[in-house]
N, C-alpha and C. Protein backbone atom coordinates (compact mmCIF):
# COMPACT_ATOMS: atom_id res chain seq x y z
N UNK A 1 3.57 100.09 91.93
CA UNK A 1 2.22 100.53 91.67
C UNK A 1 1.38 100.58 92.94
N UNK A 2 1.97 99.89 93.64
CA UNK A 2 0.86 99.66 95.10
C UNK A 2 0.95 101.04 95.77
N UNK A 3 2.06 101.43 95.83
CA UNK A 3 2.06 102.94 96.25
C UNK A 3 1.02 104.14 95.49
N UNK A 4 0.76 104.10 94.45
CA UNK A 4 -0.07 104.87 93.66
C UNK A 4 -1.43 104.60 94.19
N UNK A 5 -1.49 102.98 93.99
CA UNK A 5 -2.49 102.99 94.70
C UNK A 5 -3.45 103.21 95.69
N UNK A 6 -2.22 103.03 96.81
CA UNK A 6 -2.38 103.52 98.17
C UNK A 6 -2.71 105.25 98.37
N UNK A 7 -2.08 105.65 97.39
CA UNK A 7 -2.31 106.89 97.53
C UNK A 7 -4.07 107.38 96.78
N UNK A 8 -4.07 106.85 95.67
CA UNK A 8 -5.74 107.13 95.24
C UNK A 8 -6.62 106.81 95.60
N UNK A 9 -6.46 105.76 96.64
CA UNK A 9 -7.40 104.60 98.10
C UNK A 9 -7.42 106.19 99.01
N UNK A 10 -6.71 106.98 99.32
CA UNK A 10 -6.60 107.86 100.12
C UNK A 10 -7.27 108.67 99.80
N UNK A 11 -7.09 109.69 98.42
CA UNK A 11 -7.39 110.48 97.69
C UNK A 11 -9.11 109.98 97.43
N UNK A 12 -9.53 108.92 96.87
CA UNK A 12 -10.87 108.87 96.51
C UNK A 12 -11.34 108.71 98.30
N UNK A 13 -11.02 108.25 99.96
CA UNK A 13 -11.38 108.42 100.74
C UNK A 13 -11.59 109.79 101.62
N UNK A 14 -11.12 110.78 100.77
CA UNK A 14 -10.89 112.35 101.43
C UNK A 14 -10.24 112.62 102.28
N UNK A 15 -9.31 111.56 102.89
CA UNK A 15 -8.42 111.31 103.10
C UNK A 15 -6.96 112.54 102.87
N UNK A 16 -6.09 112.96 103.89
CA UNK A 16 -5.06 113.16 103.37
C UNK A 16 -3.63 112.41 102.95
N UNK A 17 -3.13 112.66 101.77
CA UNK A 17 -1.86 111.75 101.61
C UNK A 17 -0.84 112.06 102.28
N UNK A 18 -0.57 111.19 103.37
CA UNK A 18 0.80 111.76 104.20
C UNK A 18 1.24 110.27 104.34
N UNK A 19 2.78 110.69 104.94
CA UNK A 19 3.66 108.76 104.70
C UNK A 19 2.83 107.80 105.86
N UNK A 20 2.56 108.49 106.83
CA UNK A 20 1.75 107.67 108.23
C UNK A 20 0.49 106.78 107.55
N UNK A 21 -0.51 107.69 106.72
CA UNK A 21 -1.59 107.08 106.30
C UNK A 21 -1.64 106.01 105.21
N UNK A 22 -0.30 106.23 104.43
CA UNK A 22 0.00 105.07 103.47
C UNK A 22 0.99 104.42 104.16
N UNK A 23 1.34 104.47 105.12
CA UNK A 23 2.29 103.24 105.28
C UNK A 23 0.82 102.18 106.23
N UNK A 24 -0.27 102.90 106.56
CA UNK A 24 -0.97 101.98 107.48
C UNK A 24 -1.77 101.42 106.31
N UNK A 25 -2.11 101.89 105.06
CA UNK A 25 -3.15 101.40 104.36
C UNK A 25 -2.11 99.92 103.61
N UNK A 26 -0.63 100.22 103.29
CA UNK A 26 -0.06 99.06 102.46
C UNK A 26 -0.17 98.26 103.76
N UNK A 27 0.32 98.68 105.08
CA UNK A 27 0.41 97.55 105.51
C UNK A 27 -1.00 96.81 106.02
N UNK A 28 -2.27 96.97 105.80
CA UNK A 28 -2.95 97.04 105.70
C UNK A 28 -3.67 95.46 104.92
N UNK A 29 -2.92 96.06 103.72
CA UNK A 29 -3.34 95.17 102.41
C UNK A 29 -2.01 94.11 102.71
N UNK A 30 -0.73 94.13 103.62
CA UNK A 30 0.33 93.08 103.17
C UNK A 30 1.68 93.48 102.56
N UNK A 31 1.40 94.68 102.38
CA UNK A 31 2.82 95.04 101.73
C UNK A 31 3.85 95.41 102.22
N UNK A 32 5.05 94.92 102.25
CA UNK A 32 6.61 94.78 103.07
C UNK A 32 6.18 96.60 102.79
N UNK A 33 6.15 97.39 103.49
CA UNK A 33 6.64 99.01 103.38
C UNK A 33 7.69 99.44 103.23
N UNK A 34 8.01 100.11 102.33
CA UNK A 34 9.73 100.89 102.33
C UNK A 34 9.55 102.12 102.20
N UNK A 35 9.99 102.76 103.60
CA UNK A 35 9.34 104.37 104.17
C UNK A 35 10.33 104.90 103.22
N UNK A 36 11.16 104.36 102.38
CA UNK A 36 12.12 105.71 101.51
C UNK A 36 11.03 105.71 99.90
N UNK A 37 10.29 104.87 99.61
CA UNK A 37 9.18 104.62 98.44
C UNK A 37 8.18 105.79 98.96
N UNK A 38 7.22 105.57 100.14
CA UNK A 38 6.63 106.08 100.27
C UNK A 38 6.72 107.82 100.75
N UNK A 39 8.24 108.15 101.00
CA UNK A 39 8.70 109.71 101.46
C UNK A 39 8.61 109.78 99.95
N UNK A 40 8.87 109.09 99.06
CA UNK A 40 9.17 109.43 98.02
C UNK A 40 7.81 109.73 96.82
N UNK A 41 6.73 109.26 97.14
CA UNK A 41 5.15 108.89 96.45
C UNK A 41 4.43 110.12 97.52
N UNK A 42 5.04 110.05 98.61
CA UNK A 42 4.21 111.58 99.04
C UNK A 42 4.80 112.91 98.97
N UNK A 43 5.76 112.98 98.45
CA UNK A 43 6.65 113.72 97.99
C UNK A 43 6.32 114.65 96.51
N UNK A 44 6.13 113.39 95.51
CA UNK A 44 6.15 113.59 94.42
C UNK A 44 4.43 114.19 94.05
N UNK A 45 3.50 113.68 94.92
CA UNK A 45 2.17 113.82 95.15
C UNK A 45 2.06 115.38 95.56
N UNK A 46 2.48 115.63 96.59
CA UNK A 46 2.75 116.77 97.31
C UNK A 46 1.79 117.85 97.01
N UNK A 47 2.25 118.50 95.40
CA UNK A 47 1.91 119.20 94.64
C UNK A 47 0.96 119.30 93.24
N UNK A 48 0.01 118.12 93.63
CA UNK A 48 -0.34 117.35 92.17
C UNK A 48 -1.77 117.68 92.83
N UNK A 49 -2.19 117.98 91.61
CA UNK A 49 -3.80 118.09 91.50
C UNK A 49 -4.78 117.06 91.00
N UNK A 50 -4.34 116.16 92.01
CA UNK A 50 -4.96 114.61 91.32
C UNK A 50 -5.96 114.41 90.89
N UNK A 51 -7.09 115.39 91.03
CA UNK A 51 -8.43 115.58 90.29
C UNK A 51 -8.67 115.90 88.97
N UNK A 52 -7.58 116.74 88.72
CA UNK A 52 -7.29 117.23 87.23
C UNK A 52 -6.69 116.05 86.74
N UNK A 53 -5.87 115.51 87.16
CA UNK A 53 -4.74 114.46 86.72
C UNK A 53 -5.88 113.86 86.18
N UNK A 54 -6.83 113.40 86.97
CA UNK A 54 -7.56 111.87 86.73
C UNK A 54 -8.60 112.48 85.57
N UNK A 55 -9.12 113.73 85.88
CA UNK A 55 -9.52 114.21 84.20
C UNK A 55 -8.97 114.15 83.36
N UNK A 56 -7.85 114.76 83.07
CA UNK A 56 -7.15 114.65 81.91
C UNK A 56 -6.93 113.08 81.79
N UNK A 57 -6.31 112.51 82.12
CA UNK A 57 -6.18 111.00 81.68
C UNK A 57 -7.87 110.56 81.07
N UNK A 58 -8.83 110.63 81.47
CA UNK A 58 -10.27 110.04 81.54
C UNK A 58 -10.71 110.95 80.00
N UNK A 59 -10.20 111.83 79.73
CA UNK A 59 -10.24 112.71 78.55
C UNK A 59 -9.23 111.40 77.39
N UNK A 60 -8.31 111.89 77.47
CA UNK A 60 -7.29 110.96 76.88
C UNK A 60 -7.88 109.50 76.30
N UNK A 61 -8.20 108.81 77.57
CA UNK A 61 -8.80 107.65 77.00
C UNK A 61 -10.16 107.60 76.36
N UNK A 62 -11.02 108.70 76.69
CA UNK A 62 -12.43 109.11 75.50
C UNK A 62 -11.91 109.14 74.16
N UNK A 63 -10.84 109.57 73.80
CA UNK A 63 -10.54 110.28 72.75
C UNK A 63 -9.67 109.02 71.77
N UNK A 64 -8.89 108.13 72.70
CA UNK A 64 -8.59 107.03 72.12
C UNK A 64 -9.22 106.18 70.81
N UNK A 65 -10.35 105.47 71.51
CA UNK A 65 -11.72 104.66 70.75
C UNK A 65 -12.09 105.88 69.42
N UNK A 66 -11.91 106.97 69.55
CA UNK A 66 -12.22 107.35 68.28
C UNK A 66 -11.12 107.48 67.51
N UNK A 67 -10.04 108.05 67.68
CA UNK A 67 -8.38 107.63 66.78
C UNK A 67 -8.67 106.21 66.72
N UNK A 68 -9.14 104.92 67.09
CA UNK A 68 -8.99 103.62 66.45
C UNK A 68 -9.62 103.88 65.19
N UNK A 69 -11.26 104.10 65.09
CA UNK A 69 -11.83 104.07 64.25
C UNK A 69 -11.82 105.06 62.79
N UNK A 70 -10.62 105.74 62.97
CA UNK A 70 -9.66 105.99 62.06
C UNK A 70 -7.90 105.46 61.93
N UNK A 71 -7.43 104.33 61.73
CA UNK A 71 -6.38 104.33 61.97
C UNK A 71 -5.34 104.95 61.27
N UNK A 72 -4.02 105.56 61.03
CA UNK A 72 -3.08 106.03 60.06
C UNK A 72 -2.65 105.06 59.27
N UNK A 73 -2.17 105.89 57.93
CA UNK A 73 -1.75 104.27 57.26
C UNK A 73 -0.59 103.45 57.87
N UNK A 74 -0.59 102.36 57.48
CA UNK A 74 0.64 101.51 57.72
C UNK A 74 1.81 101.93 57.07
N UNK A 75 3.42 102.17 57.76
CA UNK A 75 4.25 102.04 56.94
C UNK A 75 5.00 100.98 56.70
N UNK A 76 5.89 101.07 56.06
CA UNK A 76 6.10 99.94 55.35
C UNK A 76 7.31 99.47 56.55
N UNK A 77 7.44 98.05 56.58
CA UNK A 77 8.47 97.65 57.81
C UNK A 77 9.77 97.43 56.33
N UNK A 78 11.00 97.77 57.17
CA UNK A 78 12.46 97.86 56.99
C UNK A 78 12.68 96.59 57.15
N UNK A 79 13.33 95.49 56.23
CA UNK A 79 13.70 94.17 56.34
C UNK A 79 14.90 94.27 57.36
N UNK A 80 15.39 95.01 57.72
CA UNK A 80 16.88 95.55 58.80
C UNK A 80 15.79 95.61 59.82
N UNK A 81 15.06 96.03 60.26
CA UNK A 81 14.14 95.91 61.52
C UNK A 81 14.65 95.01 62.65
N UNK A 82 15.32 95.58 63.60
CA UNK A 82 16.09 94.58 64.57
C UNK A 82 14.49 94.03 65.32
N UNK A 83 14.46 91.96 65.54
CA UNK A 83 13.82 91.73 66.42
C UNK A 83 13.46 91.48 67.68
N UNK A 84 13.73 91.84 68.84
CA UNK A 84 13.73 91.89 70.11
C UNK A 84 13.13 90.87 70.65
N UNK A 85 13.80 90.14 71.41
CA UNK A 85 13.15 88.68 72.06
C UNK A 85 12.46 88.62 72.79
N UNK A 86 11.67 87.88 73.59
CA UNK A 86 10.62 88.20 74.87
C UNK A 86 11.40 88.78 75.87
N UNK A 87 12.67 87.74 76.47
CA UNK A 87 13.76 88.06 77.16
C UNK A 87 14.42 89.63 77.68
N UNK A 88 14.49 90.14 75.96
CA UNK A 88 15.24 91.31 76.24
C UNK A 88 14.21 92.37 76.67
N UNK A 89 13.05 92.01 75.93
CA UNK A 89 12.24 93.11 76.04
C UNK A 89 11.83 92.88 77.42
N UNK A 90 10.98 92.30 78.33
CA UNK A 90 10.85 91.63 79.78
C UNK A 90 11.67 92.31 80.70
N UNK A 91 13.27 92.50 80.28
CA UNK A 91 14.20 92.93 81.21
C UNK A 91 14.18 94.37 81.03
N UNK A 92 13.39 94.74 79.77
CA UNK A 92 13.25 96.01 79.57
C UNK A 92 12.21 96.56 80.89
N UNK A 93 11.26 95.99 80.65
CA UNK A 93 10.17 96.86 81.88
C UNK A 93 10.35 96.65 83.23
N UNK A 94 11.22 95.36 83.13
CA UNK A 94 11.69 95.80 84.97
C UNK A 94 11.73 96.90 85.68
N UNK A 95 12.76 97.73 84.60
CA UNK A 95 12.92 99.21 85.27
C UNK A 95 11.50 100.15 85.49
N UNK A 96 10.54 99.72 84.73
CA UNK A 96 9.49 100.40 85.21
C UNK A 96 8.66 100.10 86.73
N UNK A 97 8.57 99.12 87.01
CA UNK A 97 8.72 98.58 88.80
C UNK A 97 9.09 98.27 90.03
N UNK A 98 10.47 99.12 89.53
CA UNK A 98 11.55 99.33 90.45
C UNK A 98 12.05 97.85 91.36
């Protein structure tokens, strides 16, 4: 995530995102740098219209708070319903932080 970050620290500074300017801002803040993360976060950036991005998301979450205040009904839970332990699930999101 620090990479994202680094990059919207850039982006909200007018700043351009290139690997030089985020590798000085993580290291900056402390962060071990790994120039194959960051070829890879300016890479993927490259082509992204992060202004729109951050609208649409900022839309998304307006729209949230009102789907609460209607919720769908409940269905009914399956007594077969496998339960997933803290454990398994935990090792589940690892993969989301590389």
């Amino acid at each position: 995530m620090e990479y994202i970050y680094a990059a919207m620290l850039l982006h909200k500074a007018g700043k351009q995102i290139t690997e030089d300017s985020m590798e000085k801002v993580l290291a900056a803040t402390g962060v071990a740098v790994d120039k194959a993360r960051v070829k890879a976060t300016v890479t993927a950036l490259k082509d992204v219209d992060i202004n729109k991005v951050i609208k649409e998301a900022t839309l998304v979450t307006a729209v949230a708070p009102a789907a609460a205040a209607h919720p769908a009904p409940k269905a009914e839970k399956k007594e077969e319903e496998k339960k997933v332990s803290e454990e398994e699930a935990a090792a589940g999101l690892g993969a989301l932080f590389g």
